[in-house]
Protein backbone atom coordinates (compact mmCIF):
# COMPACT_ATOMS: atom_id res chain seq x y z
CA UNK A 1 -8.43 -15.71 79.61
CA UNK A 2 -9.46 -15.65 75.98
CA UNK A 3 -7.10 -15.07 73.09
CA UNK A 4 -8.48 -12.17 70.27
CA UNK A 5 -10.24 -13.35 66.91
CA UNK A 6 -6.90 -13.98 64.74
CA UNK A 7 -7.27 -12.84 61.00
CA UNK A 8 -7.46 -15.62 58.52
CA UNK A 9 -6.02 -15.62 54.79
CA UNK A 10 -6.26 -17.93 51.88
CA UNK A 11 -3.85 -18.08 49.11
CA UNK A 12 -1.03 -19.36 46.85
CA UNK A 13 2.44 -20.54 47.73
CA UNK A 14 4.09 -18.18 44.89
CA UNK A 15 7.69 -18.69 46.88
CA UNK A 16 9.61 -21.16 49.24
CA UNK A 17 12.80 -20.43 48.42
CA UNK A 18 13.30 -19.55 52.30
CA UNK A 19 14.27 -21.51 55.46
CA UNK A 20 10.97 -22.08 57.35
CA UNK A 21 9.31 -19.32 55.17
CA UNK A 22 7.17 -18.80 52.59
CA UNK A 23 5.41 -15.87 50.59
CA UNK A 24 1.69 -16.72 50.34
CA UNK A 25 -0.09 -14.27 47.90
CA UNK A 26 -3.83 -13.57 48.56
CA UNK A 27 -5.59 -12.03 45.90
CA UNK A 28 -9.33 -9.98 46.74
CA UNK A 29 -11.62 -8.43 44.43
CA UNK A 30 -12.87 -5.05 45.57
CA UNK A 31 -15.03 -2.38 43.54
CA UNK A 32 -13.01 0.08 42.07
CA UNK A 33 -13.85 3.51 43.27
CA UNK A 34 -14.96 5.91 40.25
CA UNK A 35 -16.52 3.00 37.79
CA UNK A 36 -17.77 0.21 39.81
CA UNK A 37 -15.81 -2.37 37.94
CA UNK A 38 -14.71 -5.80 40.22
CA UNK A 39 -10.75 -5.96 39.84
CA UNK A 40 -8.69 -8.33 41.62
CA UNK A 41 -6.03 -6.77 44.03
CA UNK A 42 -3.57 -9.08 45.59
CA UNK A 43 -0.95 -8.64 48.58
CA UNK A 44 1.97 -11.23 49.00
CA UNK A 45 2.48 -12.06 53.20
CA UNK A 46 5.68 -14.17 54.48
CA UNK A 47 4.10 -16.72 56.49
CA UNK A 48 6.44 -19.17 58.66
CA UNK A 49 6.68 -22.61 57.80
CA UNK A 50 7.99 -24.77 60.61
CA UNK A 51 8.74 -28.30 59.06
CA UNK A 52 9.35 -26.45 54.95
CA UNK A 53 6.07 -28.50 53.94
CA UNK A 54 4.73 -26.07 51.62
CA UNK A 55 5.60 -26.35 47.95
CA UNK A 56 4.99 -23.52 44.73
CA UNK A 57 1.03 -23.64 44.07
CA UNK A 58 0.07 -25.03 47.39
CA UNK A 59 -3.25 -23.51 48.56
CA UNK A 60 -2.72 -22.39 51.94
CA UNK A 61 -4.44 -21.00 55.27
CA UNK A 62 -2.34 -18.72 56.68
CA UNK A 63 -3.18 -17.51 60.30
CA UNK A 64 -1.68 -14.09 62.19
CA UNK A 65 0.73 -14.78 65.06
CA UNK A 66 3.40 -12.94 67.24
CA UNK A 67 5.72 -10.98 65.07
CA UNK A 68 8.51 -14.12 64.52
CA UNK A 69 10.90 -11.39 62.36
CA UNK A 70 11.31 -8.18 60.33
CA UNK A 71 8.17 -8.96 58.50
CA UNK A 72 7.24 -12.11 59.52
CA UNK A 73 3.53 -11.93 61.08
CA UNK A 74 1.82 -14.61 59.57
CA UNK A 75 1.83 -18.78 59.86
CA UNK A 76 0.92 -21.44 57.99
CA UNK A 77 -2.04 -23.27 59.51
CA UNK A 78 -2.99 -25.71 57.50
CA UNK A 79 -2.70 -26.89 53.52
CA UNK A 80 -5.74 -26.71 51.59
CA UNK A 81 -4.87 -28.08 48.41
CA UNK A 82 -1.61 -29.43 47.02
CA UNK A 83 -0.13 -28.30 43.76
CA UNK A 84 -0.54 -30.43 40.86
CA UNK A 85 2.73 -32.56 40.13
């Protein structure tokens, strides 16, 4: 039996103040309605982080999973880019 496509994010470690959590904000530019213009929207997801690798400014793929609490959907799979030092 075959598991579902998962939906896949990429953004920025903004928070990992947390135990085994961190808020990943993904920003996406969409055309606003009435003028056309590109603008960036962005939406912050609490992804879990199982051994608290992620530090502020990582570049992250986050991956949805089973619900893991209140609104905890989302995991880190895997760490694009570190944050510069």
């Amino acid at each position: 039996m075959e598991r579902g496509n998962r939906k896949s994010r990429i953004g920025v470690v903004v928070s990992n103040k947390m135990a085994k959590t961190v808020v990943v904000k993904v920003e996406r530019r969409v055309t606003e309605p009435k003028y056309g213009k590109i603008v960036k929207r962005a939406e912050k997801y609490k992804a879990h982080d199982e051994n608290n690798a992620c530090q502020i400014g990582d570049k992250v793929r986050i991956v949805e999973t089973r619900p893991m609490s209140k609104d905890k959907r989302w995991r880190v799979a895997e760490t694009l880019e570190k944050a510069e030092v």
